[in-house]
N, C-alpha and C. Protein backbone atom coordinates (compact mmCIF):
# COMPACT_ATOMS: atom_id res chain seq x y z
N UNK A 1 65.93 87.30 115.96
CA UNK A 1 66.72 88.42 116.43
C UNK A 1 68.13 88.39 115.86
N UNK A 2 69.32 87.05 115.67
CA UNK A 2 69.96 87.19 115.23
C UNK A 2 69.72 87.56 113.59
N UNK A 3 69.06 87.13 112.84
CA UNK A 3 69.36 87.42 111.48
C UNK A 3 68.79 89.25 111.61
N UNK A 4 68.34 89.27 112.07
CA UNK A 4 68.15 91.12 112.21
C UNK A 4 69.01 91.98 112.58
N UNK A 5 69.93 91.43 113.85
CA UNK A 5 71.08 91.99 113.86
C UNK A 5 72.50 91.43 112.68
N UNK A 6 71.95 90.21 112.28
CA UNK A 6 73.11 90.60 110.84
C UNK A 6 72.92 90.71 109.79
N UNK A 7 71.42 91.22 109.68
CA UNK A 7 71.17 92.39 108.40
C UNK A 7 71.80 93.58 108.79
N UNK A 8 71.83 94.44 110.33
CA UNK A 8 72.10 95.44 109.79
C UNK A 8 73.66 95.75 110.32
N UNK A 9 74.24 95.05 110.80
CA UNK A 9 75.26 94.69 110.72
C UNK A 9 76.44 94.83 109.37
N UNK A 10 75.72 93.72 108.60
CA UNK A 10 76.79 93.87 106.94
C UNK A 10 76.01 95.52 106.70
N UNK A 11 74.59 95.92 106.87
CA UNK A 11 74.63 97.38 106.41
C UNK A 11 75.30 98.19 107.07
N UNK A 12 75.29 98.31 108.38
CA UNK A 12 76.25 99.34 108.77
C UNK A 12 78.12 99.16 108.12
N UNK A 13 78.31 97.75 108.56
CA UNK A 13 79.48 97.37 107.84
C UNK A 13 79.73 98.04 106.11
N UNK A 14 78.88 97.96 105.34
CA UNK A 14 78.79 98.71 104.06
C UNK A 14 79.02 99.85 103.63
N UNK A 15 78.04 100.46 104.72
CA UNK A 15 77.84 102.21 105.24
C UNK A 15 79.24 102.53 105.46
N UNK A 16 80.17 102.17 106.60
CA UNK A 16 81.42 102.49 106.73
C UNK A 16 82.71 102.66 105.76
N UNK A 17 82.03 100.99 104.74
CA UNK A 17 83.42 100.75 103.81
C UNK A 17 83.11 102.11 103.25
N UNK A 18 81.88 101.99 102.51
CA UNK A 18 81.57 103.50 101.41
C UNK A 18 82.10 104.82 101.92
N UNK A 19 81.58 104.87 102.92
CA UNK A 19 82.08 106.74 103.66
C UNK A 19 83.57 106.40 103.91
N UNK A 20 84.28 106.25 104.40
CA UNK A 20 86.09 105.73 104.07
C UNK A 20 86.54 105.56 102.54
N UNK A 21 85.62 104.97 101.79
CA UNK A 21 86.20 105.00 100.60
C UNK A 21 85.52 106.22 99.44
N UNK A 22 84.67 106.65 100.42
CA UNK A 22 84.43 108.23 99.48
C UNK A 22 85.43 109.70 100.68
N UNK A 23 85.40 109.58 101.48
CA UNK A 23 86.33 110.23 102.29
C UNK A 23 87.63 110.27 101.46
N UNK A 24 87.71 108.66 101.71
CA UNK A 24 89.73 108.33 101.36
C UNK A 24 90.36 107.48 102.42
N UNK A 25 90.55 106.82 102.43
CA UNK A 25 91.86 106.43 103.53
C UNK A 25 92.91 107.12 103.51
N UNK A 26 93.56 107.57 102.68
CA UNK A 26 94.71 108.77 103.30
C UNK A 26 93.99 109.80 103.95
N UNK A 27 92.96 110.22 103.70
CA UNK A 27 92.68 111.54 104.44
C UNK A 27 92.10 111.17 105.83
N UNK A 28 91.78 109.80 105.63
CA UNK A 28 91.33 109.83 107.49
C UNK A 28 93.08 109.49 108.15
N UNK A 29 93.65 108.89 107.30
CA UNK A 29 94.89 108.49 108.29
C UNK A 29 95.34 109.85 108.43
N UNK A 30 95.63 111.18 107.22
CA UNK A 30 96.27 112.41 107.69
C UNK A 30 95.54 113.12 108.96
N UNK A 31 94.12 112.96 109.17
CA UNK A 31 93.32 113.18 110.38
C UNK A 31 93.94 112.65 111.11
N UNK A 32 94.23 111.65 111.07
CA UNK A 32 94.40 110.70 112.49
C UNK A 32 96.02 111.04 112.91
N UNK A 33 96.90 111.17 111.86
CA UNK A 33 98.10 111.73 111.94
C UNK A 33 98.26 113.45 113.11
N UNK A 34 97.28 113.95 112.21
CA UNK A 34 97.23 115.22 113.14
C UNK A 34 96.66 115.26 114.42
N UNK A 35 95.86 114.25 114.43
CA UNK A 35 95.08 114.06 116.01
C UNK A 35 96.27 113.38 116.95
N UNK A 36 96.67 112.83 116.60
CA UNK A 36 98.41 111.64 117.14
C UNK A 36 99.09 113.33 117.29
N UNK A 37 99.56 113.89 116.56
CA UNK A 37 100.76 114.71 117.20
C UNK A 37 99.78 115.94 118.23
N UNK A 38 98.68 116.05 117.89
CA UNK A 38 98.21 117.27 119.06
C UNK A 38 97.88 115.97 120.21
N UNK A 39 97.59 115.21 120.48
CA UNK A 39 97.19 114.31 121.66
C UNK A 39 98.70 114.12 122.40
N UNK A 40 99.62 113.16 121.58
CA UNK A 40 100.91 113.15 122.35
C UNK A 40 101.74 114.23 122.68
N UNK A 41 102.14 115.09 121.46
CA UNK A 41 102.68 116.03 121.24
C UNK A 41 104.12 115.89 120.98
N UNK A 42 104.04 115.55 119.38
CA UNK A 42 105.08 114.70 119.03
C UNK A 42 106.01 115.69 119.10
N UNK A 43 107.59 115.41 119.50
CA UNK A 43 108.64 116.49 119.60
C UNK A 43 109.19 117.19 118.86
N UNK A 44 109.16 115.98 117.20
CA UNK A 44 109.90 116.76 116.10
C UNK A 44 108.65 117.63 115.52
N UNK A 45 107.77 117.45 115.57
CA UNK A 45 106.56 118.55 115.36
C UNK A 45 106.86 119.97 116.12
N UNK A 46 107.22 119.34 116.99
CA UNK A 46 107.14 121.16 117.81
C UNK A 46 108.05 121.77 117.81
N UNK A 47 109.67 120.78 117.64
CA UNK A 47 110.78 121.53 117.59
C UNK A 47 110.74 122.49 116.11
N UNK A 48 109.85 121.24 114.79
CA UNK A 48 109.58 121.76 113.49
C UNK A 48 109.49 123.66 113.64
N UNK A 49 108.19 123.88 114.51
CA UNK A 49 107.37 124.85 114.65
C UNK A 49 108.13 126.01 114.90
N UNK A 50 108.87 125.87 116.23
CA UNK A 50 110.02 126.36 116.91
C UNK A 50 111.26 127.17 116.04
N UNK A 51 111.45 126.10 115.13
CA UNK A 51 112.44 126.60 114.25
C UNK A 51 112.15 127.28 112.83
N UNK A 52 110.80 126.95 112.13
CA UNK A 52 109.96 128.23 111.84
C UNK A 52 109.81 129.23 112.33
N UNK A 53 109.33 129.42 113.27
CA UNK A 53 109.21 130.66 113.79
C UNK A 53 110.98 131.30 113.61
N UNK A 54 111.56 131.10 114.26
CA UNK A 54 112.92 131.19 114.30
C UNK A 54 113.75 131.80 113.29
N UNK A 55 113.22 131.21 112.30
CA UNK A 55 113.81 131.33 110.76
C UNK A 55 113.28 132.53 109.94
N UNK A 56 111.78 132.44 110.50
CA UNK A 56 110.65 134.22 110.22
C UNK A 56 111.31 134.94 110.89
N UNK A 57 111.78 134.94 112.66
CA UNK A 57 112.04 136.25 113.35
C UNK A 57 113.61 136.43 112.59
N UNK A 58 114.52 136.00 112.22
CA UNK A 58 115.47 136.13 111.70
C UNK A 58 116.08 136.32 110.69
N UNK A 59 114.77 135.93 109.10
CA UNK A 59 115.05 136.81 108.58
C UNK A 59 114.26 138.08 108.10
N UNK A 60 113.10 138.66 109.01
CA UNK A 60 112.91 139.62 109.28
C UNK A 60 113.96 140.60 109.90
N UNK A 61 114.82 140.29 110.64
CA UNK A 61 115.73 140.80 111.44
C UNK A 61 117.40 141.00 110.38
N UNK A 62 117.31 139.77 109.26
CA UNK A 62 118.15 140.30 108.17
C UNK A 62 118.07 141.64 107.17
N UNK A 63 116.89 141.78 106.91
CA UNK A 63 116.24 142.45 106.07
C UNK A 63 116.29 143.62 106.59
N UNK A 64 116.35 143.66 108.10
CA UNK A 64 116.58 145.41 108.49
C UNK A 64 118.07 145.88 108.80
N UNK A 65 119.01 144.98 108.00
CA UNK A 65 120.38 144.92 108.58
C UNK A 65 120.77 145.44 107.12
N UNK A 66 121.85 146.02 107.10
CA UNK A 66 122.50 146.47 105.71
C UNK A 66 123.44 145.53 105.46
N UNK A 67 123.50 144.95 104.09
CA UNK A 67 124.74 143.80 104.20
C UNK A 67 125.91 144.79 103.60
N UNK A 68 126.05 146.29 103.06
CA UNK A 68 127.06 146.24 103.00
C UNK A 68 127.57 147.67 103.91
N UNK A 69 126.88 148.27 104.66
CA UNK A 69 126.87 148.82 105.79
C UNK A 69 127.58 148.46 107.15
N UNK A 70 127.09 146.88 107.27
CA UNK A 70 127.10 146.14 109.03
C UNK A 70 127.51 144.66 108.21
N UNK A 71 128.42 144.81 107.46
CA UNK A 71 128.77 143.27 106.81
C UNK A 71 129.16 142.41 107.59
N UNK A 72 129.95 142.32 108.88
CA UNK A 72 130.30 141.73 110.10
C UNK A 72 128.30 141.40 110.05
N UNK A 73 127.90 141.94 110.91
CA UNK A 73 126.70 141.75 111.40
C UNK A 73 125.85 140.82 110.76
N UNK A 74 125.93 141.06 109.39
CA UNK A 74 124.95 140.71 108.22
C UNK A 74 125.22 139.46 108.00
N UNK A 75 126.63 139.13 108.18
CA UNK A 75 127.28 137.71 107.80
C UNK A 75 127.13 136.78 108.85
N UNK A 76 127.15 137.36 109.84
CA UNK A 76 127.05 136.35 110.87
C UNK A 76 125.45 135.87 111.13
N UNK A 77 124.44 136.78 111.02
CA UNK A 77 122.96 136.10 110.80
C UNK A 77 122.60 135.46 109.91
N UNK A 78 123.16 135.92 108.97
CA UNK A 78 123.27 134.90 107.19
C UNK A 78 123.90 133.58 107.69
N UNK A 79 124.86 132.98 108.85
CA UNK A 79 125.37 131.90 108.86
C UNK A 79 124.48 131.02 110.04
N UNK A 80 123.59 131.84 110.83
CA UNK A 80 122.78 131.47 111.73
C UNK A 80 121.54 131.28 111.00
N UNK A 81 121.22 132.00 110.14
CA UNK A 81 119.81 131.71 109.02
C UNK A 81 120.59 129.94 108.47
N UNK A 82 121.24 130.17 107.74
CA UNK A 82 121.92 128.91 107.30
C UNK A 82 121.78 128.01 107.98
N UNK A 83 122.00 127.83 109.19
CA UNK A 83 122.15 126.51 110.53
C UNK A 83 120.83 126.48 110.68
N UNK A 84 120.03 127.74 111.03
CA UNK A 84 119.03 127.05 111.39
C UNK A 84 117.98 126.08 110.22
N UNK A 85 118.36 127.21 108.94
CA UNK A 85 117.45 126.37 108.17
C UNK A 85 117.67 124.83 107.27
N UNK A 86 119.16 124.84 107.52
CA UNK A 86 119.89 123.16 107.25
C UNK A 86 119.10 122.71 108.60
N UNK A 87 118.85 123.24 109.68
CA UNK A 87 118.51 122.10 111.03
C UNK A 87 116.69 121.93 110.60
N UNK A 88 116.04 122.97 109.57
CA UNK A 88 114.45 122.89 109.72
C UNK A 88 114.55 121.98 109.02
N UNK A 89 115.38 122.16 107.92
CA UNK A 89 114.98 121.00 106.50
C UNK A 89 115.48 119.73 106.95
N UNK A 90 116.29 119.51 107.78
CA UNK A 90 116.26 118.08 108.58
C UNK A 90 115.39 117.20 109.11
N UNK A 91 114.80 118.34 110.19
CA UNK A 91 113.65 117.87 111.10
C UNK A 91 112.42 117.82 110.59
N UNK A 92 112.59 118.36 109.38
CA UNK A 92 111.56 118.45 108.42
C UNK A 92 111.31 117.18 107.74
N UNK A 93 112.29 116.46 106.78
CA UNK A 93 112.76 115.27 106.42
C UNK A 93 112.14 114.20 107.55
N UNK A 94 112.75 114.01 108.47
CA UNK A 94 112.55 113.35 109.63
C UNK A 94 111.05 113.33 109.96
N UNK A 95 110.26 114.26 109.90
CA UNK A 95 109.03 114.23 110.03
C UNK A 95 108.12 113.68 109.08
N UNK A 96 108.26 113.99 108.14
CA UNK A 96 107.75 113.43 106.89
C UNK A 96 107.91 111.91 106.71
N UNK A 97 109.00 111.65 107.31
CA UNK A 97 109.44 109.77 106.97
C UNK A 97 108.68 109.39 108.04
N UNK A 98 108.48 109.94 109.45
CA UNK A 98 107.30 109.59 110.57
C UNK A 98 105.98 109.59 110.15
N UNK A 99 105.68 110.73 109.35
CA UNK A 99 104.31 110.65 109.03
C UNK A 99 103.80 109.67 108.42
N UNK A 100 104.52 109.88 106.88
CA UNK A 100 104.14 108.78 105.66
C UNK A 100 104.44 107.68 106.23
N UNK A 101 104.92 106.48 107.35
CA UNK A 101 105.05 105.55 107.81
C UNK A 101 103.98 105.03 108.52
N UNK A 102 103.51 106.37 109.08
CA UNK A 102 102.41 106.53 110.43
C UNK A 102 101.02 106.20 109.48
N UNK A 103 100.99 106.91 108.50
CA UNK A 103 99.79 106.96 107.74
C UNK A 103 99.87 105.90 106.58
N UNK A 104 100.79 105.17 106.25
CA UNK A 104 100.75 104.07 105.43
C UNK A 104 100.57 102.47 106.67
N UNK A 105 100.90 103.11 107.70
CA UNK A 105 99.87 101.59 108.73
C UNK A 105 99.43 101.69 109.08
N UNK A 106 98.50 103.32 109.09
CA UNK A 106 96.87 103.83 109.90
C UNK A 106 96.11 103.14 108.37
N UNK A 107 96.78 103.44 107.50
CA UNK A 107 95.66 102.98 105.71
C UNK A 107 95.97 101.77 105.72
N UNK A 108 96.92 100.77 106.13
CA UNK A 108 96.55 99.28 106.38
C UNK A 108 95.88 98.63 107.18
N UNK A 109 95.62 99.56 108.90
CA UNK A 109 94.81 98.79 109.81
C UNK A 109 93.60 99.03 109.26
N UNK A 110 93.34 100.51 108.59
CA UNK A 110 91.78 100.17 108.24
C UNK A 110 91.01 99.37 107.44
N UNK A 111 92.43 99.22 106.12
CA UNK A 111 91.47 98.34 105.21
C UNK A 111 91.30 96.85 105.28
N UNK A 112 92.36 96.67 106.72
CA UNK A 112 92.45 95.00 106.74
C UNK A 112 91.02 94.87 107.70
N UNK A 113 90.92 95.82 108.61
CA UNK A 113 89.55 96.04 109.50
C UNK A 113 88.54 96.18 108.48
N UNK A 114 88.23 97.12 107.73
CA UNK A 114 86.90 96.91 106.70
C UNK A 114 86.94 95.61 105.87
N UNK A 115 87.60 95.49 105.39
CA UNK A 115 87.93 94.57 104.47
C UNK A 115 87.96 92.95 104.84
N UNK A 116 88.84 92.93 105.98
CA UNK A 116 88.62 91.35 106.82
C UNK A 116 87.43 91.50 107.50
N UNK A 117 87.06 92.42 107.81
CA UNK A 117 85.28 91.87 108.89
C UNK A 117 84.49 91.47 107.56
N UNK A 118 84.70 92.24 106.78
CA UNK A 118 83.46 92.07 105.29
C UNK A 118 84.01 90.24 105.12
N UNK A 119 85.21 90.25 105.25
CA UNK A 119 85.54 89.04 104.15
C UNK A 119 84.95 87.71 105.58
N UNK A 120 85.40 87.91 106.79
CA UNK A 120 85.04 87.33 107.60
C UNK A 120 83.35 87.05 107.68
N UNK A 121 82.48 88.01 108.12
CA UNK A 121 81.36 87.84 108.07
C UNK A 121 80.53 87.43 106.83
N UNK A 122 81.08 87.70 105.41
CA UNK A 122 80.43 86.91 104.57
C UNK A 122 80.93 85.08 104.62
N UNK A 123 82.52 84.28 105.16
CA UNK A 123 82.67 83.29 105.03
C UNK A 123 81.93 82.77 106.26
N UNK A 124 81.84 83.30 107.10
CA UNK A 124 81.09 82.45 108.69
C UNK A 124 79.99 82.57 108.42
N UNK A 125 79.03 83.66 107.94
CA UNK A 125 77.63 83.20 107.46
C UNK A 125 77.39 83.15 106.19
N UNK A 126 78.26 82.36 105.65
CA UNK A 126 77.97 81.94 104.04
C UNK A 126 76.97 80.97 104.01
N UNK A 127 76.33 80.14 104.82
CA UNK A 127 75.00 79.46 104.81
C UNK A 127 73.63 79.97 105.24
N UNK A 128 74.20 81.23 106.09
CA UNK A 128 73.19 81.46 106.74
C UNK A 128 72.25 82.34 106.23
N UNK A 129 70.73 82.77 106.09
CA UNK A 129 70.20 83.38 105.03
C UNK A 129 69.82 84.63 106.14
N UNK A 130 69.53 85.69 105.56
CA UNK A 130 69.70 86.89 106.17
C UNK A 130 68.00 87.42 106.37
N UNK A 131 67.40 86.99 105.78
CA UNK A 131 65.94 87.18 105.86
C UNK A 131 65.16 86.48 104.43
N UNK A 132 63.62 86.00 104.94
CA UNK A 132 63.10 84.85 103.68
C UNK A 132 62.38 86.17 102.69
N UNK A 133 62.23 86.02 101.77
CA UNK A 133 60.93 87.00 100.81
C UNK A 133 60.18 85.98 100.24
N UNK A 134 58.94 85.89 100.04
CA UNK A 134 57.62 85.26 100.18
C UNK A 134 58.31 85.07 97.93
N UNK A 135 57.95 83.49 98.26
CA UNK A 135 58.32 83.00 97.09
C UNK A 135 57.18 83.34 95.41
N UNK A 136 56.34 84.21 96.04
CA UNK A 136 55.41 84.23 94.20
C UNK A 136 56.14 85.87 94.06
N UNK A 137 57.13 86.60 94.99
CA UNK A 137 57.12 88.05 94.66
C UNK A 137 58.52 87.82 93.51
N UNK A 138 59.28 86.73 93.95
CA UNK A 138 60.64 86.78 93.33
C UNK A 138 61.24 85.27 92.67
N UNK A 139 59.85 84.71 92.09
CA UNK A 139 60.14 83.48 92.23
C UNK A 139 61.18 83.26 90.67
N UNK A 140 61.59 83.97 89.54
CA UNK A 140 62.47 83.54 88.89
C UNK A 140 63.86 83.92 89.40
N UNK A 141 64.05 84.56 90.63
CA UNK A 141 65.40 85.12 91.12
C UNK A 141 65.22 84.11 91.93
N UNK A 142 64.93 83.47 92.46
CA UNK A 142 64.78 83.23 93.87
C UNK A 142 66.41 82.26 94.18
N UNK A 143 66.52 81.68 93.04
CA UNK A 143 68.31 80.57 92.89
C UNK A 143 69.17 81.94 93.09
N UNK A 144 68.46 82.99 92.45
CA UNK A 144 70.05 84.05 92.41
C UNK A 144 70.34 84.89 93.94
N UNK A 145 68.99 84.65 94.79
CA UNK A 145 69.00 85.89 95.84
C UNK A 145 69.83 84.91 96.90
N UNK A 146 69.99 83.48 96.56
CA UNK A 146 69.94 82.53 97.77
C UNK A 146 71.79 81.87 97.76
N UNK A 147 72.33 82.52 96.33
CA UNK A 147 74.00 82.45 96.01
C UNK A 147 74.71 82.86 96.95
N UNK A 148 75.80 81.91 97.75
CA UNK A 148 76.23 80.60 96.73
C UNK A 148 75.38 79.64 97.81
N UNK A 149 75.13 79.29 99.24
CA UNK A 149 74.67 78.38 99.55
C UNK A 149 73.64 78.50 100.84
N UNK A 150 73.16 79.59 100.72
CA UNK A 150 71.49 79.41 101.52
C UNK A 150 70.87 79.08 101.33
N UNK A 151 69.60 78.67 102.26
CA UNK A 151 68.12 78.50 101.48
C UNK A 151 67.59 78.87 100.66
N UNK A 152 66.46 78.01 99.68
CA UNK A 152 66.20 78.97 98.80
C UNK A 152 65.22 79.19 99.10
N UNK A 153 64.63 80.43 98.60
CA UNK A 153 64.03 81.33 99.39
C UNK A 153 64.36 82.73 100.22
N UNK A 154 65.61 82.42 100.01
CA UNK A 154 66.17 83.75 101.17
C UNK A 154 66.71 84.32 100.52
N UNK A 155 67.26 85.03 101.09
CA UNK A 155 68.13 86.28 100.57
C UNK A 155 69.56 85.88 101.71
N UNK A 156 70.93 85.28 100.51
CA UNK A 156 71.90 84.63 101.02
C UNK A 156 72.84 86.43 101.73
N UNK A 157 73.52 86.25 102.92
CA UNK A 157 74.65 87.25 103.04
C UNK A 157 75.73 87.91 101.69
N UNK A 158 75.97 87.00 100.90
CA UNK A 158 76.63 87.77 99.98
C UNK A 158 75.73 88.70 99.17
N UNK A 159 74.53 88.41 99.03
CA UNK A 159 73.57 88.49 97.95
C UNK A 159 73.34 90.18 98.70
N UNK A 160 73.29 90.08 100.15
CA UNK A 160 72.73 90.86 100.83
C UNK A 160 73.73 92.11 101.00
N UNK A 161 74.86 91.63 101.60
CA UNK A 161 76.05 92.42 101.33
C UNK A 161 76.61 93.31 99.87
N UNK A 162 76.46 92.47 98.90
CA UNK A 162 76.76 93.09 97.01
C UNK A 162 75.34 94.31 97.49
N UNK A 163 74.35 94.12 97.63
CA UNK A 163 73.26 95.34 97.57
C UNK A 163 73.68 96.46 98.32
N UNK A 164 73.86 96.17 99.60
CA UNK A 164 74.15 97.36 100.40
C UNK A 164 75.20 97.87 99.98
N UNK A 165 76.48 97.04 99.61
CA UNK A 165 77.00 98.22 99.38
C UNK A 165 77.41 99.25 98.26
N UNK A 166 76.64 98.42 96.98
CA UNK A 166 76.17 99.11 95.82
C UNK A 166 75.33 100.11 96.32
N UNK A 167 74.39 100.19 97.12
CA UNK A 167 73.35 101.36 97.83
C UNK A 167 73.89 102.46 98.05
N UNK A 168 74.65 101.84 99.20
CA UNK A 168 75.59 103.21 100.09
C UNK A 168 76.90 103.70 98.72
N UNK A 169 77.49 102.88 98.17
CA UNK A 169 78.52 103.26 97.30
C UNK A 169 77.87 104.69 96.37
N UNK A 170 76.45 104.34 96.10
CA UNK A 170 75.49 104.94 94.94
C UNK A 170 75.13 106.38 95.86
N UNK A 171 75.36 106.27 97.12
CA UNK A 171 74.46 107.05 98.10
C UNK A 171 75.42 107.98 98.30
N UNK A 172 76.91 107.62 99.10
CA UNK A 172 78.03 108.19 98.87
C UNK A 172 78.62 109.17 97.92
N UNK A 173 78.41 108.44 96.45
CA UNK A 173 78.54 109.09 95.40
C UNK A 173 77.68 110.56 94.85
N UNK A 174 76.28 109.91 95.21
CA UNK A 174 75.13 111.17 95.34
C UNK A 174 75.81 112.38 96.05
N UNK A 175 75.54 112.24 97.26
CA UNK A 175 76.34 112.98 98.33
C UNK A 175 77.50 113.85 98.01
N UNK A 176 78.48 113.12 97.33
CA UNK A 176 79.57 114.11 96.87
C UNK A 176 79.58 114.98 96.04
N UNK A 177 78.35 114.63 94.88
CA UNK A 177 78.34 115.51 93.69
C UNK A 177 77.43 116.75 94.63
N UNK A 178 76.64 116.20 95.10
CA UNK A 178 75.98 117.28 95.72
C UNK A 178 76.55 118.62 96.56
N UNK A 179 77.36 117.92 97.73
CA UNK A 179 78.50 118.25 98.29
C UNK A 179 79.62 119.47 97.68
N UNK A 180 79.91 118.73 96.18
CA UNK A 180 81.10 119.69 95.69
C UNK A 180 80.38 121.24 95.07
N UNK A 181 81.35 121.69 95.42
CA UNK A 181 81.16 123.13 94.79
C UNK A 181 81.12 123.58 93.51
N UNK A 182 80.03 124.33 93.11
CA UNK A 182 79.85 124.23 91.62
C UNK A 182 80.79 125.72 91.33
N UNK A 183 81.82 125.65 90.01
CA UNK A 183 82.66 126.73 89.73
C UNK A 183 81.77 128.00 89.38
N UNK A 184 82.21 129.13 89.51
CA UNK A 184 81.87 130.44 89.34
C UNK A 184 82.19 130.31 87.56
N UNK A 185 80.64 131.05 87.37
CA UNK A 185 80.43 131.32 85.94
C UNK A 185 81.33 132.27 85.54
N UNK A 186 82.14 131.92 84.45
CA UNK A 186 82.70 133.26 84.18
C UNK A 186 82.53 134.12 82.61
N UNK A 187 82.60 135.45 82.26
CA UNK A 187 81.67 136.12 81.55
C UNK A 187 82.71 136.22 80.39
N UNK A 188 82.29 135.74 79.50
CA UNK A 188 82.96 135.73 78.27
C UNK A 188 83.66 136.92 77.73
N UNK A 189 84.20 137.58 77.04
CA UNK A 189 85.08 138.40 76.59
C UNK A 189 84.04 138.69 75.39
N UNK A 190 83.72 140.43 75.04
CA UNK A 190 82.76 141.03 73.76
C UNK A 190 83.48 140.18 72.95
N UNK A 191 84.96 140.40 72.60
CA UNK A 191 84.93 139.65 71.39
C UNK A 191 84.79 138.46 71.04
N UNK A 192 84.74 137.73 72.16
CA UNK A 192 84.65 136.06 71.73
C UNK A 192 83.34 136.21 71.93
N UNK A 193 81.97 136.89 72.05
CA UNK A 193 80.70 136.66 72.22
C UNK A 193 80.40 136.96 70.87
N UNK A 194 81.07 138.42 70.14
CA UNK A 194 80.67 138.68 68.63
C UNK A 194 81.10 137.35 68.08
N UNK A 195 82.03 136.85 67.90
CA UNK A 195 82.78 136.06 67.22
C UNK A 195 82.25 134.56 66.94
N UNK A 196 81.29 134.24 67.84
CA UNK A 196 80.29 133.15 67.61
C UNK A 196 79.42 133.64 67.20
């Protein structure tokens, strides 16, 4: 029972590194970034929003003003457009140095988590063999399946781990080409069709 649960263990473990590393780690941390400010409801996010809006209703509200008609008028929203939008591009700044901070130690906890369980579970069961295969099916591999120090006969955790996640890496990869969108044909020009 244990070596069955740590066959599929390093596979699920595999499965994960691959889908994170065909995903991205920045793009799950920018997920996770956006899930963090709608869950807490981070402040400079909303004040951000606030003062967008702010900056649309105002200078919509310039644009119906004559600047040389209501020049009093015109000047003084022109100096309130100004404040507010020196105060967006601040809070703006400020947000951005939160994020990229936020998401450069959401992309370190994960890869020390994928990365140290992989590195962990291959050194603690570096002896231990993950399942036997009947010795006349594989008998000139049989030194290579059992690297660096299981039985021989078995199929060693590293041996087992390098497969899966060449599998899923290969599987992942499938997936994406499949996944992406193929570009719209586009119809050549008469003259470049005569012209060949």
């Amino acid at each position: 029972m244990a070596l069955c649960s740590l066959l599929v263990s390093i596979f699920v473990l595999e499965l994960v590194s691959a889908i994170l590393d065909s995903i991205g780690f920045s793009a799950v941390a920018s997920a996770l970034w956006d899930t963090y400010c709608k869950a807490v409801g981070n402040q400079k996010a909303a004040e951000r929003i606030e003062l967008k809006d702010g900056i649309v209703l105002l200078r919509r509200d310039l644009r119906s003003v004559s600047s040389v008609d209501e020049f009093a008028k015109w000047a003084k929203m022109r100096r309130r457009l100004d404040a507010l939008s020196a105060k967006f591009e601040r809070v703006s700044s400020d947000l951005a140095i939160e994020r990229t901070a936020f998401e450069l130690y959401v992309n370190l906890v994960l890869r020390v988590i994928v990365y140290g369980s992989r590195a962990v579970l291959n050194i603690y069961n570096y002896r231990t063999p993950v399942f036997y295969v009947p010795a006349n099916w594989f008998y000139p591999v049989l030194w290579f399946l059992s690297l660096p120090t299981a039985p021989m006969g078995s199929v060693s955790v590293s041996v087992w781990s390098f497969a899966c996640n060449r599998v899923c890496k290969r599987a992942a990869a499938i997936y994406n080409r499949v996944l992406k969108p193929v570009p719209a044909m586009t119809t050549r020009p008469a003259t470049a069709a005569l012209a060949l």
